[in-house]
N, C-alpha and C. Protein backbone atom coordinates (compact mmCIF):
# COMPACT_ATOMS: atom_id res chain seq x y z
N UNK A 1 -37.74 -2.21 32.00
CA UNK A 1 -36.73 -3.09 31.45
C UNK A 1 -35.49 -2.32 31.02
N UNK A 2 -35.50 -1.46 30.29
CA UNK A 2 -34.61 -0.28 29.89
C UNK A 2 -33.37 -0.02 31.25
N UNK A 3 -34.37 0.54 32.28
CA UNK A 3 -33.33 0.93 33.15
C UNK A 3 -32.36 -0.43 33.92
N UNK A 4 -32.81 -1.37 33.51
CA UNK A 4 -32.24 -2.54 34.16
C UNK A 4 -31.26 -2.97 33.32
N UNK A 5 -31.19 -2.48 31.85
CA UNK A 5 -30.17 -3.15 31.25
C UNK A 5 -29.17 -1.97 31.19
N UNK A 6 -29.65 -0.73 31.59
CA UNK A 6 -28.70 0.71 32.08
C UNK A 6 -28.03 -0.09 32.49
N UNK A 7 -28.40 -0.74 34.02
CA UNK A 7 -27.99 -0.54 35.53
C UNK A 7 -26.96 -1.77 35.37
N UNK A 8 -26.85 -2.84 34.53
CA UNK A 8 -26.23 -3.61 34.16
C UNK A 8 -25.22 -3.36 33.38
N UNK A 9 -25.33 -2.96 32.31
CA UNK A 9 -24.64 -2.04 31.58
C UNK A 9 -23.83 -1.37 32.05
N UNK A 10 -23.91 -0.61 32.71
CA UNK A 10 -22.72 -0.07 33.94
C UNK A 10 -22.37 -0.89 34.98
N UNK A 11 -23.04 -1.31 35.43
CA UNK A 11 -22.03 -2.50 36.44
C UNK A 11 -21.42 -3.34 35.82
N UNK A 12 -21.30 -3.66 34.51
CA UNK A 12 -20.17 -4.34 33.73
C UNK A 12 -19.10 -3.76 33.47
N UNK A 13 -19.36 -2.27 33.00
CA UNK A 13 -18.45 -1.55 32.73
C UNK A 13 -17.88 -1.19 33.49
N UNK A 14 -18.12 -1.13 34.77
CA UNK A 14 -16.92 -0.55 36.12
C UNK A 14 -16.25 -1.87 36.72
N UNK A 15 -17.09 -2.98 36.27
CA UNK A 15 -16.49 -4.41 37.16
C UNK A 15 -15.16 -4.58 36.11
N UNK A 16 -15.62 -4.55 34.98
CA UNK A 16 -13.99 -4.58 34.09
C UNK A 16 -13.27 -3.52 33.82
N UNK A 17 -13.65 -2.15 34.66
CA UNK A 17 -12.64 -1.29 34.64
C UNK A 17 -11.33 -1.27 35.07
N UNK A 18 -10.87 -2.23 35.68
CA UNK A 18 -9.71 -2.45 36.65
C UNK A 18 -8.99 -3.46 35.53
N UNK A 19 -9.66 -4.29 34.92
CA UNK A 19 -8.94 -5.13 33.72
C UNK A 19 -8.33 -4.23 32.66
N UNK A 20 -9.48 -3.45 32.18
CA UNK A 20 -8.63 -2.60 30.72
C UNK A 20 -7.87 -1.80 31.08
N UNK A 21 -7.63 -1.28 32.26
CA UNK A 21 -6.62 -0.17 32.81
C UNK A 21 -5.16 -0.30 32.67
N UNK A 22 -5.30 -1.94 32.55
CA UNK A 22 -3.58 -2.68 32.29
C UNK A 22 -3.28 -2.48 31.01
N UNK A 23 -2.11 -2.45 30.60
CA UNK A 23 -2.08 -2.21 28.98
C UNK A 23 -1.66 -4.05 28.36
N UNK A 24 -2.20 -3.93 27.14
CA UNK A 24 -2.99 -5.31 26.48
C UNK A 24 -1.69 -5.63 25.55
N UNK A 25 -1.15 -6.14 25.61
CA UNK A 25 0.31 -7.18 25.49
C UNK A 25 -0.34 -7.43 24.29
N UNK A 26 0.12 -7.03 22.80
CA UNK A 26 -0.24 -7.80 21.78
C UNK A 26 0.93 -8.02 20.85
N UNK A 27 1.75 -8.09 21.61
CA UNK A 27 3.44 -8.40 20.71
C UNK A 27 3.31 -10.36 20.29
N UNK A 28 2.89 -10.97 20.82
CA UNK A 28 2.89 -12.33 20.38
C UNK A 28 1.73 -12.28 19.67
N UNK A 29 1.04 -11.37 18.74
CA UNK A 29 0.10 -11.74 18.04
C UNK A 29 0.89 -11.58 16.50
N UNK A 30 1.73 -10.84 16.77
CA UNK A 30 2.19 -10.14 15.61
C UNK A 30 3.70 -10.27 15.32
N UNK A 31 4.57 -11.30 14.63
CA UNK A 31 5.54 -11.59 14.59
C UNK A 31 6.65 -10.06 14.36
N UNK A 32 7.91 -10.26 14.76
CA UNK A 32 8.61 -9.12 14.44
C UNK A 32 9.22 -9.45 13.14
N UNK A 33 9.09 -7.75 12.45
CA UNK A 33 9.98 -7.96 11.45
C UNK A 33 10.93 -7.59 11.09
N UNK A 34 11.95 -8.72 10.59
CA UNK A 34 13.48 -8.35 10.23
C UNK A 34 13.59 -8.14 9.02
N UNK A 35 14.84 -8.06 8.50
CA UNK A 35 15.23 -7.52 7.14
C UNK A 35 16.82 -7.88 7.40
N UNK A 36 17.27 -9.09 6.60
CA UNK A 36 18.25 -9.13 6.10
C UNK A 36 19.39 -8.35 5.79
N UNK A 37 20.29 -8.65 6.04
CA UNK A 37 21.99 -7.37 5.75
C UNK A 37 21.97 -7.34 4.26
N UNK A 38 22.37 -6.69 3.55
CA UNK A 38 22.07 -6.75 2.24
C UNK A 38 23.33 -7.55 1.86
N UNK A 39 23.64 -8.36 0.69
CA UNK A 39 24.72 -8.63 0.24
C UNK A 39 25.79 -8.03 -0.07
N UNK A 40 26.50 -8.22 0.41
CA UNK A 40 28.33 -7.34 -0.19
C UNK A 40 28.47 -7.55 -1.68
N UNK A 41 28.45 -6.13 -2.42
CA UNK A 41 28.87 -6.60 -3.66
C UNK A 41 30.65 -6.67 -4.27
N UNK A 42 29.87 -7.73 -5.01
CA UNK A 42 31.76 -8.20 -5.31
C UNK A 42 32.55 -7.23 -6.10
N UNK A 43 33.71 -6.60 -5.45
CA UNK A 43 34.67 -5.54 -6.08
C UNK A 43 35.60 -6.06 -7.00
N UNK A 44 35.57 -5.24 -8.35
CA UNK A 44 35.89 -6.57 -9.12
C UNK A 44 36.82 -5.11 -9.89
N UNK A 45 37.92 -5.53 -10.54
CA UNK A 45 38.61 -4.64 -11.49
C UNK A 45 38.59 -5.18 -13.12
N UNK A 46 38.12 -3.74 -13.91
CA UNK A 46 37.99 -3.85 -15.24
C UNK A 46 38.67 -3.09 -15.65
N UNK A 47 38.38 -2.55 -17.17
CA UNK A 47 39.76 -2.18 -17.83
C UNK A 47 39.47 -0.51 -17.34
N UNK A 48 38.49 0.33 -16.32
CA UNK A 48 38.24 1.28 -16.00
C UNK A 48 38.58 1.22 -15.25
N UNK A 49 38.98 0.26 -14.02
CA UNK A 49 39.66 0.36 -12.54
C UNK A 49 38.91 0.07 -11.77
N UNK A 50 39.12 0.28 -10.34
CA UNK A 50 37.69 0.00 -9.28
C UNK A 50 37.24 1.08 -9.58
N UNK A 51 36.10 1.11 -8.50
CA UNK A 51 34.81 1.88 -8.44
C UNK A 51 34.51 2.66 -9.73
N UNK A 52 34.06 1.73 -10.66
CA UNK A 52 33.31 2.38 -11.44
C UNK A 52 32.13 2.18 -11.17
C-alpha cells in the first residue's frame, strides 16, 4: 500500500509541475496602498515674521 501512495504521490507532483512553474498573480488579493499628499500648511505672519 505504501508504495502505491509513493507512486501517486509523485505522479501528482510532476502532473502539477507545469502549473506551479507559472508565477501565482496575487496582486488582486491584496489591495494597494496609498498615502495621501500631506496638507499644505498655512503660512501665516506674526509679530516674529514668516518662518518661524
Amino acid at each position: 500500500m505504501k508504495p502505491a501512495l509513493t507512486a501517486l504521490a509523485l505522479a501528482l507532483t510532476f502532473a502539477a509541475a507545469p502549473a506551479m512553474a507559472f508565477n501565482v498573480d496575487a496582486s488582486g488579493l491584496f489591495p494597494t496602498l496609498s498615502y495621501p499628499d500631506p496638507a499644505p500648511q498655512p503660512v501665516t505672519q506674526g509679530a516674529a515674521g514668516i518662518g518661524r
